[in-house]
C-alpha atoms as a PDB file:
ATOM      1  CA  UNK A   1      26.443  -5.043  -3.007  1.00  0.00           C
ATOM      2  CA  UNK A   2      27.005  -1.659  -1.796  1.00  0.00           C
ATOM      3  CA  UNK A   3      25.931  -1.025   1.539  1.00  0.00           C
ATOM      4  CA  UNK A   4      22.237   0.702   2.322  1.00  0.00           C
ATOM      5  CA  UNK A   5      21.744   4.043   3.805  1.00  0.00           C
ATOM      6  CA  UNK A   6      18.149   4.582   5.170  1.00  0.00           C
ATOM      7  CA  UNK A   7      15.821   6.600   2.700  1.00  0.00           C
ATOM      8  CA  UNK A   8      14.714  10.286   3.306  1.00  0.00           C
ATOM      9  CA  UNK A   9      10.641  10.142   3.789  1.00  0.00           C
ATOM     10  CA  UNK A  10       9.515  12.016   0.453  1.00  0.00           C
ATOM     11  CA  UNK A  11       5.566  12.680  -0.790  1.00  0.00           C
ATOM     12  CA  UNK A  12       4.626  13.871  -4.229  1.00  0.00           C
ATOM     13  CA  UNK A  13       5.574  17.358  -4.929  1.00  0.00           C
ATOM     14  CA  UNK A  14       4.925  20.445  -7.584  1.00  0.00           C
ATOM     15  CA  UNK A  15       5.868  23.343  -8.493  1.00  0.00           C
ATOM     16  CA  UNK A  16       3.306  26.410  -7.171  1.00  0.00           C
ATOM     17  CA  UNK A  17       2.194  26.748 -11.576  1.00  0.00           C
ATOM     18  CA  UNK A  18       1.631  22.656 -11.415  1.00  0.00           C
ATOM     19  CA  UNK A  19      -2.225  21.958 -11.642  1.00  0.00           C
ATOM     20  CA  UNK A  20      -3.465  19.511  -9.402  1.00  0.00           C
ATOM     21  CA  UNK A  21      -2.958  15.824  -9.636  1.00  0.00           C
ATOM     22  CA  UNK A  22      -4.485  12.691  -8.983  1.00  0.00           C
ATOM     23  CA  UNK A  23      -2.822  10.711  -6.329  1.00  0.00           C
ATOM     24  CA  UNK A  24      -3.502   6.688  -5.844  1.00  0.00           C
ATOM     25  CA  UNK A  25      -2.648   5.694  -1.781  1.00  0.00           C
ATOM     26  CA  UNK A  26      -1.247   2.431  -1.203  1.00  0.00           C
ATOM     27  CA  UNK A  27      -0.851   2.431   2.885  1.00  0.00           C
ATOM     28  CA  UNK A  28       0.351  -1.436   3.997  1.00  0.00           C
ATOM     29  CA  UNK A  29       2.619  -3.076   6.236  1.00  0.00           C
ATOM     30  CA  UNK A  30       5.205  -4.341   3.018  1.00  0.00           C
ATOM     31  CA  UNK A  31       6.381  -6.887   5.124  1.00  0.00           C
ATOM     32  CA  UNK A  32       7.917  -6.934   1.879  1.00  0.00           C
ATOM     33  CA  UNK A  33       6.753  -5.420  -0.596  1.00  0.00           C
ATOM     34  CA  UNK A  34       6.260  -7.382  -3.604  1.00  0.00           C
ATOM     35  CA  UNK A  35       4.963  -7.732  -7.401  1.00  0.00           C
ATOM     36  CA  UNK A  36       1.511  -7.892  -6.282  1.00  0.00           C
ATOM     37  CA  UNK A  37       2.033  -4.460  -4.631  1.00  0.00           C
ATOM     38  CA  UNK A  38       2.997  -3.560  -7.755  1.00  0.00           C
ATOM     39  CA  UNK A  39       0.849  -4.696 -10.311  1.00  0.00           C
ATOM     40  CA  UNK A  40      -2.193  -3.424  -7.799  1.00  0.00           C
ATOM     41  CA  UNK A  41      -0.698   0.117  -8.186  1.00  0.00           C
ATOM     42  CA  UNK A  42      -0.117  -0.377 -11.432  1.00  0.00           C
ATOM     43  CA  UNK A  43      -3.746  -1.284 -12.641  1.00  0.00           C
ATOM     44  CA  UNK A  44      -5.333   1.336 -10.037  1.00  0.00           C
ATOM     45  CA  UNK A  45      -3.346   4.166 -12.096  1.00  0.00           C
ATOM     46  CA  UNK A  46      -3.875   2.474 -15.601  1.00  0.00           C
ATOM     47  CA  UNK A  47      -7.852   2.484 -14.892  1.00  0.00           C
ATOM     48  CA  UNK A  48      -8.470   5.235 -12.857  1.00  0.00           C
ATOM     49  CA  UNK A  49      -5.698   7.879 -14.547  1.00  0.00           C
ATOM     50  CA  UNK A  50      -3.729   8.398 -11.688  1.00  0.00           C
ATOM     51  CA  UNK A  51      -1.088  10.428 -11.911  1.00  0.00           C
ATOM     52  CA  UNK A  52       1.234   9.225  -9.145  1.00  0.00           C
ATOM     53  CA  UNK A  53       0.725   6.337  -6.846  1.00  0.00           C
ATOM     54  CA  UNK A  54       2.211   7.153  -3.062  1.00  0.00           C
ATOM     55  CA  UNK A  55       3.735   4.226  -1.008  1.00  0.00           C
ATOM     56  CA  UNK A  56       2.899   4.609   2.744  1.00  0.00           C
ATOM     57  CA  UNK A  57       4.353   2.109   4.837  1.00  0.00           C
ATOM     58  CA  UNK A  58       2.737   1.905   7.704  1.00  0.00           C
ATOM     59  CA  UNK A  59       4.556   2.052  11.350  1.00  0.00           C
ATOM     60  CA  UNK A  60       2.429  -0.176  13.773  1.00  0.00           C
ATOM     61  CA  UNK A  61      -0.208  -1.315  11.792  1.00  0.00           C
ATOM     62  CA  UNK A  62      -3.478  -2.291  13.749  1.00  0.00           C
ATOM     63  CA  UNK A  63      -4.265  -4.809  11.819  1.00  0.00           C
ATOM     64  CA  UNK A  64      -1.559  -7.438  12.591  1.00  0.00           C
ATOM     65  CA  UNK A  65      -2.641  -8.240  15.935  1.00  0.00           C
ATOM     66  CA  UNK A  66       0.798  -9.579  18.031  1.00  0.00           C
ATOM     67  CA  UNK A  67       2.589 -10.585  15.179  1.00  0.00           C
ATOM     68  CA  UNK A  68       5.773  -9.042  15.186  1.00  0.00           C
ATOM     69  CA  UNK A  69       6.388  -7.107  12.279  1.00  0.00           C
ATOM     70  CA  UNK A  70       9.848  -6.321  10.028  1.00  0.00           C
ATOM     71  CA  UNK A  71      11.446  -2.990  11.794  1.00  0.00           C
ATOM     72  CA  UNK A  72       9.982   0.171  10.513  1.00  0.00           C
ATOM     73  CA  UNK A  73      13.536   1.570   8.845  1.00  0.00           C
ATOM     74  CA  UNK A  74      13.863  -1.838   6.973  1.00  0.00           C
ATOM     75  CA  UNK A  75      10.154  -1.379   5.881  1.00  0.00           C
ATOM     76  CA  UNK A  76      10.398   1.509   4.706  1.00  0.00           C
ATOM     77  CA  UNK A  77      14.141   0.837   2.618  1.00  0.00           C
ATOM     78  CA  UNK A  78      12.622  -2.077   1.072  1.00  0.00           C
ATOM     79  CA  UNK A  79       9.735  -0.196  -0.182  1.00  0.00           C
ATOM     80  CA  UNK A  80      11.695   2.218  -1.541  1.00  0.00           C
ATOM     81  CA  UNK A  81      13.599   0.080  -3.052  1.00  0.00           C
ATOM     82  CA  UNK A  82      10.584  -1.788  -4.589  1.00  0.00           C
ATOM     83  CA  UNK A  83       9.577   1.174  -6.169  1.00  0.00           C
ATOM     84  CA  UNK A  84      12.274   2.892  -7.704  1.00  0.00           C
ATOM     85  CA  UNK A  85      13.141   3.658 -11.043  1.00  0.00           C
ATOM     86  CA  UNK A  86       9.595   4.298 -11.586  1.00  0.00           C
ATOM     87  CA  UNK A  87       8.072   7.630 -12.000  1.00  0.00           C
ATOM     88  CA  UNK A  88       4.671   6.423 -11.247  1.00  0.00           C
ATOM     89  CA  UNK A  89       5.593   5.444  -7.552  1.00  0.00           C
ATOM     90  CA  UNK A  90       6.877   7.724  -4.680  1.00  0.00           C
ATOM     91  CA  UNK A  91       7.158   6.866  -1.110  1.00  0.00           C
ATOM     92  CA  UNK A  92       5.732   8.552   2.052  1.00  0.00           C
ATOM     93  CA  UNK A  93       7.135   8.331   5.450  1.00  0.00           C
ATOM     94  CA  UNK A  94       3.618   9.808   6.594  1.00  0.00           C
ATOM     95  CA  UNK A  95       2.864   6.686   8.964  1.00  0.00           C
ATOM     96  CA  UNK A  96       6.418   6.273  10.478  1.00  0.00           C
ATOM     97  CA  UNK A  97       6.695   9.324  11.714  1.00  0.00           C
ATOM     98  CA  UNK A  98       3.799   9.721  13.180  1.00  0.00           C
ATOM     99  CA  UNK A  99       3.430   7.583  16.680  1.00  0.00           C
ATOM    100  CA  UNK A 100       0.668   5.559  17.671  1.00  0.00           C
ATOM    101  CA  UNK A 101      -1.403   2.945  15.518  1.00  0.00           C
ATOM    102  CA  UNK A 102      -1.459   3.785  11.630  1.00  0.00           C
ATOM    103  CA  UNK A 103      -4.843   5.088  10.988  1.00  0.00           C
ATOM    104  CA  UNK A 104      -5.706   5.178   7.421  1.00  0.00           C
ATOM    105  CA  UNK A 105      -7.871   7.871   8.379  1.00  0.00           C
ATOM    106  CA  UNK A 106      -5.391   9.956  10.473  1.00  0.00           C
ATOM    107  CA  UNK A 107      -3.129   9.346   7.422  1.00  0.00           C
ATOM    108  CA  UNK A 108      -6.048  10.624   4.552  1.00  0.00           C
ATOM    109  CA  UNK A 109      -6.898  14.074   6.612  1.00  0.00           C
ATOM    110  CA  UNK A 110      -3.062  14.970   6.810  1.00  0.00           C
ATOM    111  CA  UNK A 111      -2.485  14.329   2.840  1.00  0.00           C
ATOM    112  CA  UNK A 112      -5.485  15.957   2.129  1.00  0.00           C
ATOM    113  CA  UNK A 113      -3.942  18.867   4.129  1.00  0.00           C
ATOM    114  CA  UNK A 114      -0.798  18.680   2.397  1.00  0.00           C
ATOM    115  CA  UNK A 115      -2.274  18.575  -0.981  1.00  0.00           C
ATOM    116  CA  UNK A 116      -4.759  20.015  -1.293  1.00  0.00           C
ATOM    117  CA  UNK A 117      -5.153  20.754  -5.008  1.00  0.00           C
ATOM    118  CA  UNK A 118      -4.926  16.912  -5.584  1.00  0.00           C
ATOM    119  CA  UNK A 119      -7.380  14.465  -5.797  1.00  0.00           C
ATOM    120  CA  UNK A 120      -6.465  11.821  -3.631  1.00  0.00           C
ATOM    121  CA  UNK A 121      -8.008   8.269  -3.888  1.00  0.00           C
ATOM    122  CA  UNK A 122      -7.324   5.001  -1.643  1.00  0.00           C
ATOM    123  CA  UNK A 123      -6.215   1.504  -3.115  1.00  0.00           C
ATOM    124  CA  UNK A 124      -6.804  -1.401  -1.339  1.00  0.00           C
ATOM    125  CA  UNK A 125      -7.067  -4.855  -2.892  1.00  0.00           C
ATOM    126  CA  UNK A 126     -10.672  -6.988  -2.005  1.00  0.00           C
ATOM    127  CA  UNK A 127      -9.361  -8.972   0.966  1.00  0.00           C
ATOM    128  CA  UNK A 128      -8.952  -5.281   2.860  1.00  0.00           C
ATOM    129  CA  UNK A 129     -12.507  -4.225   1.709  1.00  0.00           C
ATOM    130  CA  UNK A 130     -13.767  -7.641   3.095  1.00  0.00           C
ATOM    131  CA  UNK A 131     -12.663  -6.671   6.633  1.00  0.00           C
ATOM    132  CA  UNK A 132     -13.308  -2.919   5.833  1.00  0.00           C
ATOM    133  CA  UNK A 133     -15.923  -3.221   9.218  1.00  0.00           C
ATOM    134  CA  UNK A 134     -12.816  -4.152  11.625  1.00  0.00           C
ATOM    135  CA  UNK A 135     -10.949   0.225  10.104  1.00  0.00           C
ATOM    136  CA  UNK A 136     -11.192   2.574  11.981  1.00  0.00           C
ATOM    137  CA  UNK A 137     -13.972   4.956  11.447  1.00  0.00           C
ATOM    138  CA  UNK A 138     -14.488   3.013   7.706  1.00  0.00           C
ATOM    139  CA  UNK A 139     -17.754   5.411   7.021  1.00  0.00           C
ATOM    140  CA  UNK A 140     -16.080   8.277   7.644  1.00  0.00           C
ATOM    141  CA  UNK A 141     -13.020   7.466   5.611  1.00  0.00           C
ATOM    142  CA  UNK A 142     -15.459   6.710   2.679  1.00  0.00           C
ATOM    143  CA  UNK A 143     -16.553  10.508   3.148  1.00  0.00           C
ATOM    144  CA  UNK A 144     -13.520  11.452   2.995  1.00  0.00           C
ATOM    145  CA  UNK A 145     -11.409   9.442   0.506  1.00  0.00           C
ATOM    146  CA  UNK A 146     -13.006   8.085  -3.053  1.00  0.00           C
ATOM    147  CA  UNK A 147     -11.735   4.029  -2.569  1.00  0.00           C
ATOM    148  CA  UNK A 148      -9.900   2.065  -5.888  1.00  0.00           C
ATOM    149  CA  UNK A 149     -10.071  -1.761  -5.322  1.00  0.00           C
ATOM    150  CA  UNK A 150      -8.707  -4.190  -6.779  1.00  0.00           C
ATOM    151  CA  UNK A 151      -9.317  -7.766  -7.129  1.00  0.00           C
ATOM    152  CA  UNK A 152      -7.483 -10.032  -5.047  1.00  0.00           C
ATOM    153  CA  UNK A 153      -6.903 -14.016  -5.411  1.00  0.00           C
ATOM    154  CA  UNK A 154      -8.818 -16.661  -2.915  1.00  0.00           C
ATOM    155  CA  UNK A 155     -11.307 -13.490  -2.459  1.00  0.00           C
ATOM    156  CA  UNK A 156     -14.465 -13.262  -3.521  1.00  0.00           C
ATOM    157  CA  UNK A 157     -14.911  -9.943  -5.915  1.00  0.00           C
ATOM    158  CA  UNK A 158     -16.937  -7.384  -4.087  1.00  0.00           C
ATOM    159  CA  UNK A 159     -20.493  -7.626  -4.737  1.00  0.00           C
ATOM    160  CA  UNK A 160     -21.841  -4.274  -5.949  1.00  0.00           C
ATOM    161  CA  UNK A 161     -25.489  -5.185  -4.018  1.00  0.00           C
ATOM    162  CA  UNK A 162     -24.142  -5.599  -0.934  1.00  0.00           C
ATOM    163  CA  UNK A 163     -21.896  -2.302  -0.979  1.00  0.00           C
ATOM    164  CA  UNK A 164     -24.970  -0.558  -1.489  1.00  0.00           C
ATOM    165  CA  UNK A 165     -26.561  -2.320   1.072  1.00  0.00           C
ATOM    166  CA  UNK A 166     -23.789  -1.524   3.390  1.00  0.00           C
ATOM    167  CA  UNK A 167     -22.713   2.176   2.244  1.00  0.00           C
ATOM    168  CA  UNK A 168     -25.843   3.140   0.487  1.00  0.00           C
ATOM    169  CA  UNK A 169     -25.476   5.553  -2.074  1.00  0.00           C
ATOM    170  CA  UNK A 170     -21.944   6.292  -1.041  1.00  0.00           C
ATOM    171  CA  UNK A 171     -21.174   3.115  -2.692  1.00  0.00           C
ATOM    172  CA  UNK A 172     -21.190   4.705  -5.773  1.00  0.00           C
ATOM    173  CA  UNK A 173     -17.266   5.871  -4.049  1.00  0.00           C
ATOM    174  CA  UNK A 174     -15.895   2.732  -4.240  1.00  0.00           C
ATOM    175  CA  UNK A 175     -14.634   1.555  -8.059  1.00  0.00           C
ATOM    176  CA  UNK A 176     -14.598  -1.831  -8.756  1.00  0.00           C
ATOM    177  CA  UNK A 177     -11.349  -2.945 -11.079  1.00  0.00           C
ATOM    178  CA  UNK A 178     -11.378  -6.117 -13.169  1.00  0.00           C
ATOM    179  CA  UNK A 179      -8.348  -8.260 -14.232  1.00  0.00           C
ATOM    180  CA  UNK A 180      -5.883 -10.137 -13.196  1.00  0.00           C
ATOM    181  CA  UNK A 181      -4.181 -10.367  -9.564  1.00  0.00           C
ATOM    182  CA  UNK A 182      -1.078 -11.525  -8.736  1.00  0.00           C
ATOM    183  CA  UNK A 183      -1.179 -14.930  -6.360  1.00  0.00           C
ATOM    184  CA  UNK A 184       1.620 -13.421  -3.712  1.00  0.00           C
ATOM    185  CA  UNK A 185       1.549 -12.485  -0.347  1.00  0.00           C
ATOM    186  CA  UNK A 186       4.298 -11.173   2.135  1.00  0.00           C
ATOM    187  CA  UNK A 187       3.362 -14.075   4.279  1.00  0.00           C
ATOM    188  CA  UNK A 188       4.151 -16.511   2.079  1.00  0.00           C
ATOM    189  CA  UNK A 189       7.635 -15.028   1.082  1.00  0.00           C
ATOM    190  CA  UNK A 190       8.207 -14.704   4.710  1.00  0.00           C
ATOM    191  CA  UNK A 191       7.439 -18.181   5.085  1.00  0.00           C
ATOM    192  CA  UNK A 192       9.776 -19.166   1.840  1.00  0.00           C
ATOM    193  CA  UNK A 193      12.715 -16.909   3.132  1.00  0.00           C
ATOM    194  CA  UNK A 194      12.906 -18.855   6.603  1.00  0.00           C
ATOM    195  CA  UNK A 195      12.755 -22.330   4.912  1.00  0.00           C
ATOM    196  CA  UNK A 196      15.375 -21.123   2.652  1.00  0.00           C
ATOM    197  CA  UNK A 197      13.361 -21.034  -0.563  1.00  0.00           C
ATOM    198  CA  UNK A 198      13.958 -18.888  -3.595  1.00  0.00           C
ATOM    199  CA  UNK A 199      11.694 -15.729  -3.611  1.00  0.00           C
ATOM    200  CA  UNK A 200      13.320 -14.760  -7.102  1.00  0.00           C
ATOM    201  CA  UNK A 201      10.477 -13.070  -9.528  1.00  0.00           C
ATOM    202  CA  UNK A 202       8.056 -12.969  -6.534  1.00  0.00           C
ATOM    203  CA  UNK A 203       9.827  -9.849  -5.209  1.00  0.00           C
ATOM    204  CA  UNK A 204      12.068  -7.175  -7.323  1.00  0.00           C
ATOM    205  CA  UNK A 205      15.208  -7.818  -7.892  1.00  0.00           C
ATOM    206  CA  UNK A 206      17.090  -5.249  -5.408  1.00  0.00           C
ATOM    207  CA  UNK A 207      14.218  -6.308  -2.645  1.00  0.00           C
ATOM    208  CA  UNK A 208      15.574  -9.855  -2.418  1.00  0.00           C
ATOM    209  CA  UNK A 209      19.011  -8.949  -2.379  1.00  0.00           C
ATOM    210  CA  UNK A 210      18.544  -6.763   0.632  1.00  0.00           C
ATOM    211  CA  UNK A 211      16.660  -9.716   2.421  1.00  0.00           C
ATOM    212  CA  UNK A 212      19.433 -11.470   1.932  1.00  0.00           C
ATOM    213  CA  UNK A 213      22.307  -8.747   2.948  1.00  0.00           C
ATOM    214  CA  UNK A 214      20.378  -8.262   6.389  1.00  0.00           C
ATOM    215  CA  UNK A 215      18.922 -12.061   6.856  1.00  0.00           C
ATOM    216  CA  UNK A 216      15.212 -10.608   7.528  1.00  0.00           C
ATOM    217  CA  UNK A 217      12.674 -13.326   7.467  1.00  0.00           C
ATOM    218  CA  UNK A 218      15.403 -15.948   8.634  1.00  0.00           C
ATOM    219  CA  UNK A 219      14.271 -18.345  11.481  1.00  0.00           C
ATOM    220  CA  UNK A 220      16.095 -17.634  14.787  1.00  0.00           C
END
């Protein structure tokens, strides 16, 4: 396997005479990425006619309280490699290069800035909207951002009442998708690299050979 040079951070781009776009944002640790990460993008774009779906890795994310997390450079290679070969995905080094927490807020404003012609909208599957209360400023990124989730195994699917209870007529921002989710989580691959497990068809192909080339996930 040929070695692996770090990737250059790249967003979507157009040409000045391209008409605006509508951008899907997938911000998460991808600690690694995986099919679910995938297929999530996937079915946000198929139901919501996105146009491009951005990767954002995110540098230290908030949410992981002490748990050590992958390096960000191996983070963000693996991602890239997840998603390539596909012109629906791009990548964004947004969130590494900014310092700090990862804000999905901080992170919204400065695409917003960047494209501003686009529409932008934020996937997240249902376990993230069930702890929506513990984002940062999660009202405000509402206002900001239209949201795209989709369902998410051993979580309940939203309940359309009690968004409206909690958002009130903004609810009408968040869009519901229906289907099927993929059973997978990067904590459970993490779990099956260290025990020595096979992880083959859980993550792509060129993913699991780079676990393997740099032994991330191994115990000790």
């Amino acid at each position: 396997m040929a070695p692996r040079s770090a990737p250059e951070s790249r967003a979507v781009r157009q040409s000045p005479d391209e008409p605006g776009v509508r951008i899907g944002i997938l911000g998460g640790t991808f600690d690694p990425p995986h099919l679910g990460h995938l297929w999530l993008a996937t079915a946000a774009a198929d139901a919501m006619g996105l146009d491009r779906v951005l990767f954002m890795p995110a540098a230290q994310p908030p949410h992981k309280g002490g748990r050590l997390v992958t390096r960000a450079a191996d983070r963000m290679l693996l991602t890239r490699l997840a998603i390539q070969g596909d012109s629906l995905f791009a990548l964004s080094g947004l969130e590494m290069e900014r310092p700090g927490p990862s804000y999905t807020l901080d992170s919204v404003l400065e695409l917003k800035r960047l494209h501003p012609d686009d529409e932008l909208m934020l996937v997240m599957a249902a376990d993230s909207l069930a702890q929506i209360d513990t984002w940062h400023e999660p009202d405000r990124l509402l206002d900001e951002i239209e949201w795209i989730v989709g369902p998410r195994p051993g979580t309940d699917a939203p309940d359309p009442e009690r968004l409206r209870d909690r958002f009130g007529d903004r609810s009408t921002r968040i869009h519901l998708l229906e289907g099927p989710a993929l059973a997978i989580s990067s904590s459970d691959i993490r779990r099956r690299v260290a025990a020595g497990h096979a992880v083959r068809y859980l993550v792509p192909r060129d993913v699991e050979e780079l676990i393997i080339e740099r032994g991330l996930y191994r115990r000790g």
